[in-house]
N, C-alpha and C. Protein backbone atom coordinates (compact mmCIF):
# COMPACT_ATOMS: atom_id res chain seq x y z
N UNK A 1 0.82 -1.20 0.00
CA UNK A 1 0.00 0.00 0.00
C UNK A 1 0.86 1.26 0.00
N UNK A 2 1.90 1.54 1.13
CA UNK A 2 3.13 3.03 0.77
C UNK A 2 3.80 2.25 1.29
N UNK A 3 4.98 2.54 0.49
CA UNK A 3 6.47 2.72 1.00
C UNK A 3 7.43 3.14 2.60
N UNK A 4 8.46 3.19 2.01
CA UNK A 4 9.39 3.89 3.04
C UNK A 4 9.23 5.54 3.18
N UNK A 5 8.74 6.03 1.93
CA UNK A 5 9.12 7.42 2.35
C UNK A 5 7.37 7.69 2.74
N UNK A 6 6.38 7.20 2.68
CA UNK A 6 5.19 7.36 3.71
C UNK A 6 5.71 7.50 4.97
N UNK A 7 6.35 5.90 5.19
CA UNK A 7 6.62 5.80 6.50
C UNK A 7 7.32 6.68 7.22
N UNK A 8 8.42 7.03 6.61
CA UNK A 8 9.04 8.13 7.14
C UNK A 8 8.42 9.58 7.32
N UNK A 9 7.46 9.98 6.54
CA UNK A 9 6.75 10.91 6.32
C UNK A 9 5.65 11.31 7.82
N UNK A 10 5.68 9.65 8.00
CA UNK A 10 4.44 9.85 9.39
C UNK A 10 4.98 9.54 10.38
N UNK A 11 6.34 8.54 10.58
CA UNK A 11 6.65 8.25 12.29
C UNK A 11 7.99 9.08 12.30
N UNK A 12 8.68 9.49 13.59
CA UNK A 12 9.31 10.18 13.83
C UNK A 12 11.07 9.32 13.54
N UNK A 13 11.03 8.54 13.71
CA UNK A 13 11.69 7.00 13.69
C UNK A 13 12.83 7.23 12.25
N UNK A 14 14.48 7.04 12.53
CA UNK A 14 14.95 6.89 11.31
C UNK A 14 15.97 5.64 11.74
N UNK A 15 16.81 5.41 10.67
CA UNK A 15 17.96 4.64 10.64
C UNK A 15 18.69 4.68 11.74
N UNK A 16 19.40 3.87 12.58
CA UNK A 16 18.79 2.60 12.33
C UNK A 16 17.88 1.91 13.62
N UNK A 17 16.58 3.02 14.21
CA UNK A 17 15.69 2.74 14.82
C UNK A 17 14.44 2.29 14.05
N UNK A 18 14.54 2.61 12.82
CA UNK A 18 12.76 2.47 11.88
C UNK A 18 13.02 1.08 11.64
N UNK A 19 12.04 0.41 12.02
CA UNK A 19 11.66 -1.25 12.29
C UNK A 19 10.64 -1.52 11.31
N UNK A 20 9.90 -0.75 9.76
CA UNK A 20 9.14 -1.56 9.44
C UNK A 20 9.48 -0.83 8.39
N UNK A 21 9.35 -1.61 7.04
CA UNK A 21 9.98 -1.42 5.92
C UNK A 21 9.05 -0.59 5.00
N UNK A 22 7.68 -1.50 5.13
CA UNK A 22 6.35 -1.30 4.33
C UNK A 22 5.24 -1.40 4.72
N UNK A 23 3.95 -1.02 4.47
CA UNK A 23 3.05 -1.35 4.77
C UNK A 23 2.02 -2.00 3.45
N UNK A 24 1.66 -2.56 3.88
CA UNK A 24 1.14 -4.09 2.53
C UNK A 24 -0.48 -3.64 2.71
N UNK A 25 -1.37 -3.26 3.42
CA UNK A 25 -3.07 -2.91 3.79
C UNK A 25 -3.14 -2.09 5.14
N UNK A 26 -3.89 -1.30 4.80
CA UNK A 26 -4.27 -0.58 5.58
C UNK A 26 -5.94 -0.26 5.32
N UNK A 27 -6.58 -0.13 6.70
CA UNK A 27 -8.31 0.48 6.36
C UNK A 27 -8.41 1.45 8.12
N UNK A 28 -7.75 2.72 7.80
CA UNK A 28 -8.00 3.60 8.64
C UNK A 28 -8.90 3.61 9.96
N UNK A 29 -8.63 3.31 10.82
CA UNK A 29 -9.55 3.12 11.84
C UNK A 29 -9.83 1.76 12.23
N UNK A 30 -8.84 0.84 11.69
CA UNK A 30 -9.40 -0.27 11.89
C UNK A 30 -8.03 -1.80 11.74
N UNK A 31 -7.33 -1.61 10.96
CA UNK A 31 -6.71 -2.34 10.99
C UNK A 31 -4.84 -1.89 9.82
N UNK A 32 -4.24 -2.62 10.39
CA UNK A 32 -2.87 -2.83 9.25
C UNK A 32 -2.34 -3.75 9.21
N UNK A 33 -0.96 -3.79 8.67
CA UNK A 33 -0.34 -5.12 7.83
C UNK A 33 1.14 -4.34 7.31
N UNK A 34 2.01 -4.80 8.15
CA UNK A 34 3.36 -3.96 8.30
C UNK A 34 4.53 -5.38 7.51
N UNK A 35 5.62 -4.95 7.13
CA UNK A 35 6.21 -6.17 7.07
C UNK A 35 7.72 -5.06 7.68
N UNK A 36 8.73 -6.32 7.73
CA UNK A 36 9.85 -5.65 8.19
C UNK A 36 11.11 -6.81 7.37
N UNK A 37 11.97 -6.22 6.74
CA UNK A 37 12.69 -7.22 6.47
C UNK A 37 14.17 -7.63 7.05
N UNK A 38 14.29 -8.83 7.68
CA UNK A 38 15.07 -8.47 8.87
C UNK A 38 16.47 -9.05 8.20
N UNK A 39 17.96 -8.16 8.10
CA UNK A 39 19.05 -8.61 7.16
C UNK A 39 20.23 -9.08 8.75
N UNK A 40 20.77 -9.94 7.71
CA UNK A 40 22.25 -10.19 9.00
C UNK A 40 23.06 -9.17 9.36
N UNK A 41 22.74 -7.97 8.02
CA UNK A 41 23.19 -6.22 8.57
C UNK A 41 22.92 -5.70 9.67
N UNK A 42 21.70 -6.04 10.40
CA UNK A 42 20.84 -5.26 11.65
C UNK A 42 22.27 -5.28 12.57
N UNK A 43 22.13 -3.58 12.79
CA UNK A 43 23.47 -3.82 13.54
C UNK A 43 22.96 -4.48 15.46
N UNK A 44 21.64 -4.98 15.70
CA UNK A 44 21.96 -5.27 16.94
C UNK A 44 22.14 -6.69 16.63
N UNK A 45 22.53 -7.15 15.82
CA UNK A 45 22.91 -8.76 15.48
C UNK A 45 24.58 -8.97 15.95
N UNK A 46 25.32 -7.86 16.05
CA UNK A 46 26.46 -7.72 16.47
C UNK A 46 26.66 -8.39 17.67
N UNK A 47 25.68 -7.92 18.52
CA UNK A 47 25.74 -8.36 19.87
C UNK A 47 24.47 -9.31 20.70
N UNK A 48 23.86 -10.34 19.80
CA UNK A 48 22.62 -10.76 20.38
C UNK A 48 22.73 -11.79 19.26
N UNK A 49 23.00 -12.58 18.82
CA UNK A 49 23.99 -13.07 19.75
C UNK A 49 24.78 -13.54 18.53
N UNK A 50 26.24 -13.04 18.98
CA UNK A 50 27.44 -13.32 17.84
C UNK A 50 27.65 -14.95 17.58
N UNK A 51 27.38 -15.56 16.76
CA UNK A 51 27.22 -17.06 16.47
C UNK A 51 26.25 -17.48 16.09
N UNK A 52 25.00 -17.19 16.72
CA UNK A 52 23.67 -17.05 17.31
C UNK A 52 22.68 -16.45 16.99
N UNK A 53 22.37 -15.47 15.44
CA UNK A 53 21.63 -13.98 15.98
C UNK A 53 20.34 -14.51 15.52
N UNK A 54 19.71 -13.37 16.83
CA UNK A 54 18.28 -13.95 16.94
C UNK A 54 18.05 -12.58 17.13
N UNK A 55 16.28 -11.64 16.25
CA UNK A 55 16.33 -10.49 16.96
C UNK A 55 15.94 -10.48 17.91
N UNK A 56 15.95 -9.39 18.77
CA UNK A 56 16.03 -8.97 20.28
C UNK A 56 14.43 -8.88 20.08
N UNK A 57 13.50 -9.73 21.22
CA UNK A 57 12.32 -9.67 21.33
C UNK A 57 11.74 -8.17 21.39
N UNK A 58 12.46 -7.39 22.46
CA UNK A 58 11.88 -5.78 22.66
C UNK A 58 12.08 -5.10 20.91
N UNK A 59 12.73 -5.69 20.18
CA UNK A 59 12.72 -4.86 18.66
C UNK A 59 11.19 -5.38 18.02
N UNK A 60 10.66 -6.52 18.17
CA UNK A 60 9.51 -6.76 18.09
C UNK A 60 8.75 -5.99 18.26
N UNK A 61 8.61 -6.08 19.76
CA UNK A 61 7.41 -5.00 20.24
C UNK A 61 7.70 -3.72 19.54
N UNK A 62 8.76 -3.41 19.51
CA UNK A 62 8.66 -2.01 18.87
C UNK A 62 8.64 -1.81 17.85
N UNK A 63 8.69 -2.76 16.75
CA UNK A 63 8.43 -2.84 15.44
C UNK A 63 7.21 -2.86 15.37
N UNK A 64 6.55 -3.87 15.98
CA UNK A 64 4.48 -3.72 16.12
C UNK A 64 4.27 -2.59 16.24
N UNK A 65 4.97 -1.73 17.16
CA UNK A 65 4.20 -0.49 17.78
C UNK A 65 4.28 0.86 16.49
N UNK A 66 5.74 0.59 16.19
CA UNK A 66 5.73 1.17 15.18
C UNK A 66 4.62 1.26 13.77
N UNK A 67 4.33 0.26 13.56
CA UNK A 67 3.52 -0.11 12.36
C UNK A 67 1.88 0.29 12.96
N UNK A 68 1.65 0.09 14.74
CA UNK A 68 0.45 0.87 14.74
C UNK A 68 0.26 2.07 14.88
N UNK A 69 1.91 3.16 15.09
CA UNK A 69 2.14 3.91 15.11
C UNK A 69 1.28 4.93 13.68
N UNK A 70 1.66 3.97 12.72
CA UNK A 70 1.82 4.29 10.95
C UNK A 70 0.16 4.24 10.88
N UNK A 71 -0.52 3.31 11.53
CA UNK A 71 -1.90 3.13 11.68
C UNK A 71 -2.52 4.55 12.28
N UNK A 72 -2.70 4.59 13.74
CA UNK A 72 -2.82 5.46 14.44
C UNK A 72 -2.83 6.79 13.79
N UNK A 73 -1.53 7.17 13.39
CA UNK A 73 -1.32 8.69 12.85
C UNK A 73 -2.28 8.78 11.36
N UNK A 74 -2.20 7.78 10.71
CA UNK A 74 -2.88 7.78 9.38
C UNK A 74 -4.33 8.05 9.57
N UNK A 75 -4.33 7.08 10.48
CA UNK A 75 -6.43 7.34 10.72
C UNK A 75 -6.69 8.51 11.42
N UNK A 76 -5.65 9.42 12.43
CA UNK A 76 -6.48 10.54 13.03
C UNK A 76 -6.20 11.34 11.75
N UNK A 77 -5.58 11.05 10.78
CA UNK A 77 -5.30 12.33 9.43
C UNK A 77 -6.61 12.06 8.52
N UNK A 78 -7.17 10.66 8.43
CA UNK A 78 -8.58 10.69 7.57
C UNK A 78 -9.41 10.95 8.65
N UNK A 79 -9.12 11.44 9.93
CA UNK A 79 -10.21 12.20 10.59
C UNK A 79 -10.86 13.17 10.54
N UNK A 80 -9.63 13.72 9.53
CA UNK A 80 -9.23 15.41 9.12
C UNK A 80 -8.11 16.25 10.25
N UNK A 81 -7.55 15.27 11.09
CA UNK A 81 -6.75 16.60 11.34
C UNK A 81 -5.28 16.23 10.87
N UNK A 82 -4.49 17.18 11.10
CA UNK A 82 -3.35 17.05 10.60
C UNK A 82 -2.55 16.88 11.41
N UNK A 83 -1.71 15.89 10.64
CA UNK A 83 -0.81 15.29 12.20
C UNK A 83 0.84 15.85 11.46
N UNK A 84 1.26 17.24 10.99
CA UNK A 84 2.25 17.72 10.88
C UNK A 84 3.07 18.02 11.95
N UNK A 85 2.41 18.68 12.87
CA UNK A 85 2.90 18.62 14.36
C UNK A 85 2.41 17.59 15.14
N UNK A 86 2.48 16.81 15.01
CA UNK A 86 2.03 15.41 15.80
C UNK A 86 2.90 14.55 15.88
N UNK A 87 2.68 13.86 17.33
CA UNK A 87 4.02 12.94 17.15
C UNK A 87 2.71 11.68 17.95
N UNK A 88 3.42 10.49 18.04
CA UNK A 88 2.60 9.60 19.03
C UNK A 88 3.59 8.61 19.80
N UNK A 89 3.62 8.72 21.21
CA UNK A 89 4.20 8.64 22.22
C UNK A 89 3.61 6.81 22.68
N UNK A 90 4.59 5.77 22.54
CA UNK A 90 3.74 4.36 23.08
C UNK A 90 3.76 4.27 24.74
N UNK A 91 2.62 3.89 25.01
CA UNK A 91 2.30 4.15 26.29
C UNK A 91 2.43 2.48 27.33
N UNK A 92 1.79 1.61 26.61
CA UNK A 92 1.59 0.02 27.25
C UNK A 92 2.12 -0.57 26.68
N UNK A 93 2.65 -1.95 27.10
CA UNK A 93 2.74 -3.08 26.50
C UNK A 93 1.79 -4.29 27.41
N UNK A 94 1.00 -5.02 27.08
CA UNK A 94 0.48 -6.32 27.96
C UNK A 94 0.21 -7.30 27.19
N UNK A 95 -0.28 -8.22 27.70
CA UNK A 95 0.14 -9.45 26.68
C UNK A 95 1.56 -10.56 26.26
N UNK A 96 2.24 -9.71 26.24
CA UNK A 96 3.59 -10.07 25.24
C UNK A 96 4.05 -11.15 25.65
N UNK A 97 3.83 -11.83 24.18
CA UNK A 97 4.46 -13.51 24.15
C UNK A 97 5.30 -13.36 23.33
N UNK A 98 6.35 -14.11 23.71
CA UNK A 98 7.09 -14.44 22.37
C UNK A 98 7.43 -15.88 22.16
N UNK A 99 7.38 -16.22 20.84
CA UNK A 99 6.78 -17.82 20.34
C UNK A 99 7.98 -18.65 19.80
N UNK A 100 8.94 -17.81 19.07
CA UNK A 100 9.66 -18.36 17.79
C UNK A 100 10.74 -17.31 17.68
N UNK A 101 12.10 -17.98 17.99
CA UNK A 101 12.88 -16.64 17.02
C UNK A 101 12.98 -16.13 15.91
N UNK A 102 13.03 -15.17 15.43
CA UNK A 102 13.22 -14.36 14.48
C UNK A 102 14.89 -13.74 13.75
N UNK A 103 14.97 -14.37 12.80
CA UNK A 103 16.48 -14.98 12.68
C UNK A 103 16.80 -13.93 11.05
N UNK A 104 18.09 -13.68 11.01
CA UNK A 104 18.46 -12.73 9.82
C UNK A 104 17.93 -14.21 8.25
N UNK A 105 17.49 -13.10 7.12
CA UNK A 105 16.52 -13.66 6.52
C UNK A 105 15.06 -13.63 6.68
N UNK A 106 14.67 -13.42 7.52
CA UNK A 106 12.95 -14.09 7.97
C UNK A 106 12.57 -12.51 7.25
N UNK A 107 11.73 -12.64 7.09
CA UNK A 107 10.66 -11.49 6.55
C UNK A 107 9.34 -11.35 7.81
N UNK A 108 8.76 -10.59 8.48
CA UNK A 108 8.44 -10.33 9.61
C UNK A 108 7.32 -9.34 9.16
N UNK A 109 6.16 -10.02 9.33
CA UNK A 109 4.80 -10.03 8.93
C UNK A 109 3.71 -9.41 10.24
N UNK A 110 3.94 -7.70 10.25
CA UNK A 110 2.73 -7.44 11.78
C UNK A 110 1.47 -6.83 11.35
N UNK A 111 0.96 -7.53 11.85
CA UNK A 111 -0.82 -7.55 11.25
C UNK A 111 -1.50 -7.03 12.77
N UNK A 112 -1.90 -6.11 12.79
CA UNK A 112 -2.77 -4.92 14.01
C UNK A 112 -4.03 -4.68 13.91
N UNK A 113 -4.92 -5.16 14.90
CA UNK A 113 -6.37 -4.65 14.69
C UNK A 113 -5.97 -3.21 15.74
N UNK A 114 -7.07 -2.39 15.34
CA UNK A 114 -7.29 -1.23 16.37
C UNK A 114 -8.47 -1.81 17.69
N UNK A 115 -8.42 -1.75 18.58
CA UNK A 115 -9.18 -2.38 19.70
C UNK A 115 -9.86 -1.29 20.61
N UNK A 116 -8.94 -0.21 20.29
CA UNK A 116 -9.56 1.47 21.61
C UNK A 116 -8.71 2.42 20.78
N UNK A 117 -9.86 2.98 20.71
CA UNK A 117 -10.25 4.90 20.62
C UNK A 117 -10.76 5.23 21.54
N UNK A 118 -10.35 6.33 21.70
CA UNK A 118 -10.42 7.74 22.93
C UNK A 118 -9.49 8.70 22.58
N UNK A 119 -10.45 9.82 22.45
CA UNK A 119 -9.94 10.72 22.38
C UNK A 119 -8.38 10.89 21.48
N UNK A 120 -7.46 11.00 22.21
CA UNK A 120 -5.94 10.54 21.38
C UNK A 120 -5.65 9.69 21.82
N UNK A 121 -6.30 8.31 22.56
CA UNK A 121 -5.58 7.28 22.58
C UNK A 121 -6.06 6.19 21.77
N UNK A 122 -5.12 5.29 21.36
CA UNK A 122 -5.57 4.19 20.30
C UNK A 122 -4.88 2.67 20.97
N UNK A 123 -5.63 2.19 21.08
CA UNK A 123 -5.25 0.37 21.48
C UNK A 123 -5.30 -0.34 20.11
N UNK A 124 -4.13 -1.51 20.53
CA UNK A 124 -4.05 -2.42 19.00
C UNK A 124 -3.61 -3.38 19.77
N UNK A 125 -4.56 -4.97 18.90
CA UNK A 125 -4.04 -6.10 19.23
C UNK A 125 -2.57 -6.62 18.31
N UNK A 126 -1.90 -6.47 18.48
CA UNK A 126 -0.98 -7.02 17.17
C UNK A 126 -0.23 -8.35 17.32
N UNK A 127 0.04 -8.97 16.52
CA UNK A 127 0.92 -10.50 15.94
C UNK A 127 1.48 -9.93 15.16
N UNK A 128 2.62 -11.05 15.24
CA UNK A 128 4.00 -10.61 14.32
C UNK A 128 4.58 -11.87 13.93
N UNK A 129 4.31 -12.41 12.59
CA UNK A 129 4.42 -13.95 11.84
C UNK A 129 5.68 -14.05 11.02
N UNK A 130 5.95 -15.71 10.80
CA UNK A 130 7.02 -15.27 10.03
C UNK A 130 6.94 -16.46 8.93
N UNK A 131 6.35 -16.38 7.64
CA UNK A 131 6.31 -17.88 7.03
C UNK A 131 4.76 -18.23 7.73
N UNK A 132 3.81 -17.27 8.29
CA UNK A 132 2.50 -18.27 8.78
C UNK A 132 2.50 -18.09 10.16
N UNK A 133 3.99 -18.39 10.65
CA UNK A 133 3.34 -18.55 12.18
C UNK A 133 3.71 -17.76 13.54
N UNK A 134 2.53 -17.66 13.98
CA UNK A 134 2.80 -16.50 15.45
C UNK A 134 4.31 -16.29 15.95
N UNK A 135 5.33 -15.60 15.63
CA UNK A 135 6.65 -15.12 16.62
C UNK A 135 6.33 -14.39 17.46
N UNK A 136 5.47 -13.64 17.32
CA UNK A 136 5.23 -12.40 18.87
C UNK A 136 3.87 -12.32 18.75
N UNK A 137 3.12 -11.81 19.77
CA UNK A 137 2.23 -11.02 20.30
C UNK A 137 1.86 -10.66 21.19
N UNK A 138 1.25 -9.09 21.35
CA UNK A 138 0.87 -8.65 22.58
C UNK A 138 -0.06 -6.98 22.01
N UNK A 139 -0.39 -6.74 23.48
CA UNK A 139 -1.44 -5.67 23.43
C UNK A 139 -0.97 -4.62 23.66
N UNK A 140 -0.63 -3.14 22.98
CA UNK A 140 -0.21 -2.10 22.68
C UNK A 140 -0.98 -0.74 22.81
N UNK A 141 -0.30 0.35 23.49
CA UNK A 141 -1.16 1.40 23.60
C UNK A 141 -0.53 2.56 23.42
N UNK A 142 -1.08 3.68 22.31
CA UNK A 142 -0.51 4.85 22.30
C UNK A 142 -1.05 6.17 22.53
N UNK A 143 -0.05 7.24 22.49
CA UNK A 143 -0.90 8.72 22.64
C UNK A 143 -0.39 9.52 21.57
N UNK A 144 -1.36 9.79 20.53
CA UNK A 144 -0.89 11.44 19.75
C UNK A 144 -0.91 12.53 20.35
N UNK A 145 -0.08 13.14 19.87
CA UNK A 145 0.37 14.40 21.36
C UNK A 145 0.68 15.79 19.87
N UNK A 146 0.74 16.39 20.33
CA UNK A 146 1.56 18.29 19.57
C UNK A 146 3.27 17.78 20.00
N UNK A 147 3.73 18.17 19.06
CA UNK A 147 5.31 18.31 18.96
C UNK A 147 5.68 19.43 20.26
C-alpha cells in the first residue's frame, strides 16, 4: 500500500531505529499489515547473539508499535486533522508472548487490529508472523500528542 518514504513521512523513527519497511493494507480506523525485512546487517545482530543472531524480542514490540504507530497517525489524518505537528508517544505493553525466534533472513509479517479509541488514545491487538506462524504477540497502547 506506501512505502518507506510514507513511513518516514508519518513516524518520527529513522535509521537505524525504523523497524518496518512497508506497509502491505491498511483500512484507517481499523486495521494494518506492516512487514519488516530483517538482514544479518541489523546492527543489533552484532551483539545478540554473535554465532547465534536472533532479533532482540523488545525490537519486536517495537516494530508492532511502530507499524500501529503508521496506523494510528494515518487514521487521526482521515479524521481530518493534521498530524504535521504530531508525534505519538507508546504508552503500554500487555500481553507479550514471544513464540519463535526471528532470525536474519525471515521477513516479519505485523498484522494490528485497532481495539480502543479515545480521544488521542488508540489500542491495538498485534501479531508478528514469520512464514504463517505467530513469533510475537501482545497488546499495545498509544498517545498522539503536539510536537
Amino acid at each position: 500500500m506506501f512505502g518507506i518514504q510514507e513511513i518516514l513521512d508519518t513516524l518520527p523513527h529513522r535509521y537505524p531505529f525504523l523497524l518496518v519497511d512497508r506497509i502491505l493494507e491498511m483500512e484507517a480506523g481499523k486495521r494494518i499489515v506492516g512487514i519488516k525485512n530483517v538482514s544479518i546487517n541489523e546492527n543489533f545482530f552484532q551483539g545478540h547473539f554473535p554465532g547465534h543472531p536472533i532479533m532482540p524480542g523488545v525490537l519486536l514490540l517495537e516494530a508492532m508499535a511502530q507499524t500501529g504507530g503508521v496506523l494510528a497517525m494515518r487514521s487521526y489524518e482521515a479524521e481530518g486533522i493534521d498530524i504535521k505537528n504530531k508525534i505519538i508517544y507508546f504508552m503500554t505493553i500487555d500481553k507479550a508472548k514471544f513464540r519463535k525466534p526471528v532470525l536474519p533472513g525471515d521477513q516479519v509479517r505485523f498484522e494490528l487490529d485497532m481495539i480502543k479509541t479515545r480521544a488521542n488514545i488508540r489500542g491495538f491487538k498485534a501479531v508478528a508472523r514469520v512464514d504463517g506462524a505467530v513469533v510475537a504477540e501482545a497488546e499495545l497502547m498509544a498517545m498522539i500528542v503536539d510536537k
